[in-house]
Protein backbone atom coordinates (compact mmCIF):
# COMPACT_ATOMS: atom_id res chain seq x y z
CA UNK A 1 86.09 95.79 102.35
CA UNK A 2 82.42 96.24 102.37
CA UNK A 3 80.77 98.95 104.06
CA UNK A 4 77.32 100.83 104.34
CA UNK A 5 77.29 104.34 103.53
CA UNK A 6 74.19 106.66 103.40
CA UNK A 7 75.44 109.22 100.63
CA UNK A 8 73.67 112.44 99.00
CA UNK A 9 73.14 110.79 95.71
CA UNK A 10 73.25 114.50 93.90
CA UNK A 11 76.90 114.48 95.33
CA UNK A 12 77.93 110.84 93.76
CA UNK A 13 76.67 111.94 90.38
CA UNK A 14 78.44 115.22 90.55
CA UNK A 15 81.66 112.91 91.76
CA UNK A 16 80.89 110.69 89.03
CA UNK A 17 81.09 113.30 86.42
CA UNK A 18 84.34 115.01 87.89
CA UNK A 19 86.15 111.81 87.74
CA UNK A 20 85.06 110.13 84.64
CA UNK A 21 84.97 107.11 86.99
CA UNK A 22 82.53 104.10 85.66
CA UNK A 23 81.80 103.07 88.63
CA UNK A 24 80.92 104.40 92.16
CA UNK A 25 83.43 102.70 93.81
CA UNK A 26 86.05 103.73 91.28
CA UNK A 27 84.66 107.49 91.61
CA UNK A 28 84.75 107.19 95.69
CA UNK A 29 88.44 105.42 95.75
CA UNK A 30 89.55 108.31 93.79
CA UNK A 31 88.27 110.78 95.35
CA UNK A 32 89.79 109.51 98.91
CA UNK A 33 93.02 109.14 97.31
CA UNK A 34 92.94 112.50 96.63
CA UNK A 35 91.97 113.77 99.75
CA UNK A 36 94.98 111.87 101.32
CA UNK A 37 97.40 113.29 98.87
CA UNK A 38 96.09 116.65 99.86
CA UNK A 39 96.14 116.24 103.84
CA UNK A 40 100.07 114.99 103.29
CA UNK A 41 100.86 118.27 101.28
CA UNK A 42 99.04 120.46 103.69
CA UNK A 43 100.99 118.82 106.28
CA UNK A 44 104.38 119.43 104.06
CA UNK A 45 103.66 122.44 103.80
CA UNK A 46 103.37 123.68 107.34
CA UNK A 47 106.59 122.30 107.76
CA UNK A 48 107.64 124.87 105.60
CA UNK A 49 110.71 126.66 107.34
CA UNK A 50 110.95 124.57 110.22
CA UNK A 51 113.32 121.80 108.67
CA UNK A 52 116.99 122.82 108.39
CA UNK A 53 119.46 121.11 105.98
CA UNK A 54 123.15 121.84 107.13
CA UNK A 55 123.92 119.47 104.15
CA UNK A 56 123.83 120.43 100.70
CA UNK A 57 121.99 117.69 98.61
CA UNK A 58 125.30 115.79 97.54
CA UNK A 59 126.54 115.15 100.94
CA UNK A 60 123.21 114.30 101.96
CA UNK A 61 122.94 111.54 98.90
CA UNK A 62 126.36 110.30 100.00
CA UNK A 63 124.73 109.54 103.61
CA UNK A 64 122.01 107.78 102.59
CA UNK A 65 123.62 105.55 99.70
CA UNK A 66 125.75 104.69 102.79
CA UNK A 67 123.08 103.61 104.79
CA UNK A 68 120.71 101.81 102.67
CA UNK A 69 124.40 99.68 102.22
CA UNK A 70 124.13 98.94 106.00
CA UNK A 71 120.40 98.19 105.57
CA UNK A 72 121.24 96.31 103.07
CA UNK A 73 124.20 93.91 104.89
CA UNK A 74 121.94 93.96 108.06
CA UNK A 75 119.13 92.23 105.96
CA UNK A 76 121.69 89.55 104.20
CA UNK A 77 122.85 88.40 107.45
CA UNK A 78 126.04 90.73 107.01
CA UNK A 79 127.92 92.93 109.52
């Protein structure tokens, strides 16, 4: 997609040299990549302690092997 931006061109450079990018575009699609990783671990994060597992991991494996089998009929056509 093509867009217009008006950016501080000391900024690009210093993006440019911080991800070894060879391009601008390559520098800028990296660099909003990484922002979105970070937003989804800040959100993660402040759902620290509010999540409760009554399962422990195995049970909890056990469930969703079961289900993705469901999923799985449900796609073929299978009940």
């Amino acid at each position: 997609m093509r867009t217009t931006l008006d950016l501080d061109e000391k900024l690009i450079e210093e993006l440019l040299k911080a991800t070894e990018a060879k391009t601008k575009t390559e520098a800028i699609h990296q660099a909003i990549a990484e922002m979105i990783r970070k937003k989804k671990i800040e959100k993660l994060k402040s759902l620290s302690g509010k999540i409760r597992f009554d399962l422990g991991w195995k049970e909890m494996k056990k469930i969703e092997l079961r289900e993705q089998k469901k999923r799985l009929r449900r796609i073929r056509g299978h009940r």
